[in-house]
C-alpha atoms as a PDB file:
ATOM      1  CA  UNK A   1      98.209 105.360  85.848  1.00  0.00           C
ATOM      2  CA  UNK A   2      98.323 101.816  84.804  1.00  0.00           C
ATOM      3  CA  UNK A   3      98.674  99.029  82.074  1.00  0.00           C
ATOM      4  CA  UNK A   4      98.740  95.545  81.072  1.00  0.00           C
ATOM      5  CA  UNK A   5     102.301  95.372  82.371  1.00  0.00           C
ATOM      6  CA  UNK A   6     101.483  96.556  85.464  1.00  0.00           C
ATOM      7  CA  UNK A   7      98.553  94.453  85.851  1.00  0.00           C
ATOM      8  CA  UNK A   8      99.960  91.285  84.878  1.00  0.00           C
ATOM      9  CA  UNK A   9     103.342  92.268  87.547  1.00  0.00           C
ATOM     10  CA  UNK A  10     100.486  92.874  90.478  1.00  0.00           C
ATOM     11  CA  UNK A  11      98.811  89.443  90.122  1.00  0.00           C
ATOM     12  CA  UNK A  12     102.166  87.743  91.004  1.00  0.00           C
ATOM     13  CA  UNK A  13     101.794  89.441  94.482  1.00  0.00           C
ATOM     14  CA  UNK A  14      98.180  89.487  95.067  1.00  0.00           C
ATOM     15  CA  UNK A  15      97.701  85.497  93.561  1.00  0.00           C
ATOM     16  CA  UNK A  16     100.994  84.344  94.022  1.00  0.00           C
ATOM     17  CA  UNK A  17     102.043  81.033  92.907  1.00  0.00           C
ATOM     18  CA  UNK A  18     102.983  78.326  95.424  1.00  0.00           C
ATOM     19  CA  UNK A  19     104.972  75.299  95.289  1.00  0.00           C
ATOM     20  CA  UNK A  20     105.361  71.902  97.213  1.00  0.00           C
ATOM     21  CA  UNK A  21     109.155  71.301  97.327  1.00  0.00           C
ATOM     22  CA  UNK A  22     110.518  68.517  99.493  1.00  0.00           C
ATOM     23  CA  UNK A  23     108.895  69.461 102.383  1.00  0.00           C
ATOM     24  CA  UNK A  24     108.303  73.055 102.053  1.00  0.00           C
ATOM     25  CA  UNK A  25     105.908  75.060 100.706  1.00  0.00           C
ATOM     26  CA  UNK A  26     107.301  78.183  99.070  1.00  0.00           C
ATOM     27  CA  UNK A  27     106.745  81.092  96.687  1.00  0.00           C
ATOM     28  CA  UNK A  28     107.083  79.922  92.850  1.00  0.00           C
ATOM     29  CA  UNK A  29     110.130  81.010  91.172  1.00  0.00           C
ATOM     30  CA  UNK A  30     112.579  80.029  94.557  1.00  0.00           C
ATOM     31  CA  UNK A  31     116.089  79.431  94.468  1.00  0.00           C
ATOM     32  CA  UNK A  32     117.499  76.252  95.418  1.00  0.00           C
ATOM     33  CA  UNK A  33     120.905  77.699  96.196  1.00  0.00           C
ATOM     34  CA  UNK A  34     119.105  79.909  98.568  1.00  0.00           C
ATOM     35  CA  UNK A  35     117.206  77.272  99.911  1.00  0.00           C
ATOM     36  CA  UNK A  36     120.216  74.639 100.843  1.00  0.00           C
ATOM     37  CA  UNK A  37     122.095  77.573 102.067  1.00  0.00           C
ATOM     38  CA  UNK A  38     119.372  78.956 104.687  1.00  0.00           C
ATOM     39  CA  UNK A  39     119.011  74.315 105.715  1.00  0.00           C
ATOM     40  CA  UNK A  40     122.844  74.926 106.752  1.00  0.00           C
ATOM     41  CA  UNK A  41     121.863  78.151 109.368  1.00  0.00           C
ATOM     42  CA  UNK A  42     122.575  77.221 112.569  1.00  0.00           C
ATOM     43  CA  UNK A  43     119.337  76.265 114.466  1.00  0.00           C
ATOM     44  CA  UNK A  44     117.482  75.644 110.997  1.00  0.00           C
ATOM     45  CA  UNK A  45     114.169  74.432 111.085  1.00  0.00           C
ATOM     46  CA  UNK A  46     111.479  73.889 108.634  1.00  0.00           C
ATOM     47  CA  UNK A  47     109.608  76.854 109.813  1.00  0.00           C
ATOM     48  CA  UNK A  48     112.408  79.139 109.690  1.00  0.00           C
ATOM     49  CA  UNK A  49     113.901  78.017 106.182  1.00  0.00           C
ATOM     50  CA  UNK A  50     110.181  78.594 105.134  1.00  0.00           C
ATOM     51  CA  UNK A  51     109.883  82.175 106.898  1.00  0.00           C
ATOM     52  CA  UNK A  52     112.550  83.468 105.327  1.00  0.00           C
ATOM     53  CA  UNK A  53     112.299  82.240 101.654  1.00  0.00           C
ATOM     54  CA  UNK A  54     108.899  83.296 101.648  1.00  0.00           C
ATOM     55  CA  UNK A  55     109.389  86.794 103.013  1.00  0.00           C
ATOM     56  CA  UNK A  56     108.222  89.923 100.904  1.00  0.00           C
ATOM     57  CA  UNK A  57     109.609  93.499 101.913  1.00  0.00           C
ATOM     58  CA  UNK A  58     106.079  95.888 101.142  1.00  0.00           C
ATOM     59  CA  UNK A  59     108.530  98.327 100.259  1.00  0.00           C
ATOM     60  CA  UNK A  60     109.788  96.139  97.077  1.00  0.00           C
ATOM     61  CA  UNK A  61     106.724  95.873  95.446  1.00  0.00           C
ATOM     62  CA  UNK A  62     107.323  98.839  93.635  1.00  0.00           C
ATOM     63  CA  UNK A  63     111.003 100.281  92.422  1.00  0.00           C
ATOM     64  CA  UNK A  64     109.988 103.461  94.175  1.00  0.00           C
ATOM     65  CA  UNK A  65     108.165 104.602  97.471  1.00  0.00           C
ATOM     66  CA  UNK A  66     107.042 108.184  96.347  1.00  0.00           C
ATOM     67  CA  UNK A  67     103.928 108.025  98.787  1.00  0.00           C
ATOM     68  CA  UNK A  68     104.609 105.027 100.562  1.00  0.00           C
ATOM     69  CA  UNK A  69     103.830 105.668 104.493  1.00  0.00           C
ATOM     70  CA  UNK A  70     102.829 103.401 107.024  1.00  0.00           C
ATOM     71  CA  UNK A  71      99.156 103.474 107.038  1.00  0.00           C
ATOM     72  CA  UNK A  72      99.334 101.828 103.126  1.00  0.00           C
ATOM     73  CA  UNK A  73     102.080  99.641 104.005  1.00  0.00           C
ATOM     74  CA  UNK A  74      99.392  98.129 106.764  1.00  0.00           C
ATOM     75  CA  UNK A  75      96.568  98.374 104.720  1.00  0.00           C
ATOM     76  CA  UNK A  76      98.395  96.550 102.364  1.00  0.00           C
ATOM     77  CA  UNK A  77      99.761  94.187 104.031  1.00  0.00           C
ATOM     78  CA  UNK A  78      96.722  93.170 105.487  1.00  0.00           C
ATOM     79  CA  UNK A  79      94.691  92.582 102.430  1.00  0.00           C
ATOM     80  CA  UNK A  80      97.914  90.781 101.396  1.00  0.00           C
ATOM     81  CA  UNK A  81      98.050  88.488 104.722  1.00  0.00           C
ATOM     82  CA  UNK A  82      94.536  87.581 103.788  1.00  0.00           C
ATOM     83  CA  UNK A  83      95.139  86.557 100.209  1.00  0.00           C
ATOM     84  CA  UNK A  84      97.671  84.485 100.893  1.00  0.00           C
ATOM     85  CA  UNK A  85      96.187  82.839 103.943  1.00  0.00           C
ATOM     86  CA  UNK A  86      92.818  81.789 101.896  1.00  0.00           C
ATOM     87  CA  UNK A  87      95.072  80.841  98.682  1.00  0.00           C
ATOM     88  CA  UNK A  88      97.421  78.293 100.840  1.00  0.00           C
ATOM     89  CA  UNK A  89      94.716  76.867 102.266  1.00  0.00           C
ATOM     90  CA  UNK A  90      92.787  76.435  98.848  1.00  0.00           C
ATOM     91  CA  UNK A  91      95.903  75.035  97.313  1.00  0.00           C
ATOM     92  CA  UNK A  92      96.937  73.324 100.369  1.00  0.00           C
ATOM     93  CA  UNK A  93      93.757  72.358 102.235  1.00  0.00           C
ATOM     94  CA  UNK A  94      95.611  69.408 104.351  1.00  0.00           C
ATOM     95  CA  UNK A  95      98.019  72.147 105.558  1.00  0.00           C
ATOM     96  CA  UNK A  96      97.938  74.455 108.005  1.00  0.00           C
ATOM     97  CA  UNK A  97      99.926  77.957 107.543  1.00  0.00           C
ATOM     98  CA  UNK A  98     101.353  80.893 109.500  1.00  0.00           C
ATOM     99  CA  UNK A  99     100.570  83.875 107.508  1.00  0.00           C
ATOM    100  CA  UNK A 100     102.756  87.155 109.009  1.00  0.00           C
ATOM    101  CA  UNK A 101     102.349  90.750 108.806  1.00  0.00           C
ATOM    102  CA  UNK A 102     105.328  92.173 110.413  1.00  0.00           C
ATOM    103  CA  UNK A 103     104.784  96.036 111.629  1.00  0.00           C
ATOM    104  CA  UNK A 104     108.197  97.473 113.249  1.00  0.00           C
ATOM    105  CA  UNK A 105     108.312  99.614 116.117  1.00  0.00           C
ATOM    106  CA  UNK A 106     110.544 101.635 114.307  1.00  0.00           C
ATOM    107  CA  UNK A 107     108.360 102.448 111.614  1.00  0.00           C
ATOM    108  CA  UNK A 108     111.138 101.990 109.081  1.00  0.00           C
ATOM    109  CA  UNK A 109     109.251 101.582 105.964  1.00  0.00           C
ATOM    110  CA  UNK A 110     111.876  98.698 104.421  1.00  0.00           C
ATOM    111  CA  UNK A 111     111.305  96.588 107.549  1.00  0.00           C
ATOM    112  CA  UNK A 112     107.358  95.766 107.396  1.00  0.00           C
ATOM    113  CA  UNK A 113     107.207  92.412 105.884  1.00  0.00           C
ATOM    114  CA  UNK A 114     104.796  89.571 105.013  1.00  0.00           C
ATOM    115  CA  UNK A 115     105.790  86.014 105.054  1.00  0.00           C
ATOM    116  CA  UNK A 116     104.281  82.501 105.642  1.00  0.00           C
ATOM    117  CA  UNK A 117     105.297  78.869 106.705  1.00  0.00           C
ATOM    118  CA  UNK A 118     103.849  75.610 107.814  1.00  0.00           C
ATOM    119  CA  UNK A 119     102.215  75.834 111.301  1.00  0.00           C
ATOM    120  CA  UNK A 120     102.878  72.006 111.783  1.00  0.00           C
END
């Protein structure tokens, strides 16, 4: 099944908007508070302020994980990792990015996790 709503809610995560902020680069819609509060974390860095503000949990994207296994959370995740890699650099082309995929050993399906920062 789909619809509009669902359409328009799915180009968010597969064209998501990115902003220039200070010196970051991060997922439109951030939250300051959230940013200044990850700056103060002890052994803060750039990269790691970036890597977790711009972290998606696969799980999340829907409100529900009735079929969800981890063969489609790869899959997806990889077609995902790709996306956003070409986008930043499209948006961004004197940049250079990170773009993650994060698999657990675990398997747990709430841990695998896409994210990105600046490589330099």
């Amino acid at each position: 099944m789909g619809g509009f709503s669902l359409a328009v809610g799915y180009s968010t995560v597969f064209w998501p908007g990115f902003v220039a902020f200070e010196r970051y680069i991060l997922l439109e819609g951030f939250s300051k508070e959230s940013l200044r509060g990850f700056e103060r974390g002890p052994g803060a860095t750039r990269q790691s302020v970036e890597a977790v503000m711009n972290h998606l949990h696969l799980a999340d994207i829907h409100g529900f994980h009735d079929g969800i296994a981890a063969d489609k959370l790869i899959f997806l995740g990889t077609v995902l990792r790709q996306i956003y890699q070409a986008k930043l650099q499209w948006q961004f082309p004197d940049r250079r990015f990170v773009v993650e995929l994060f698999i657990p050993e675990t398997n747990d399906i709430e841990d695998y996790q896409l994210s990105f920062w600046q490589a330099d």
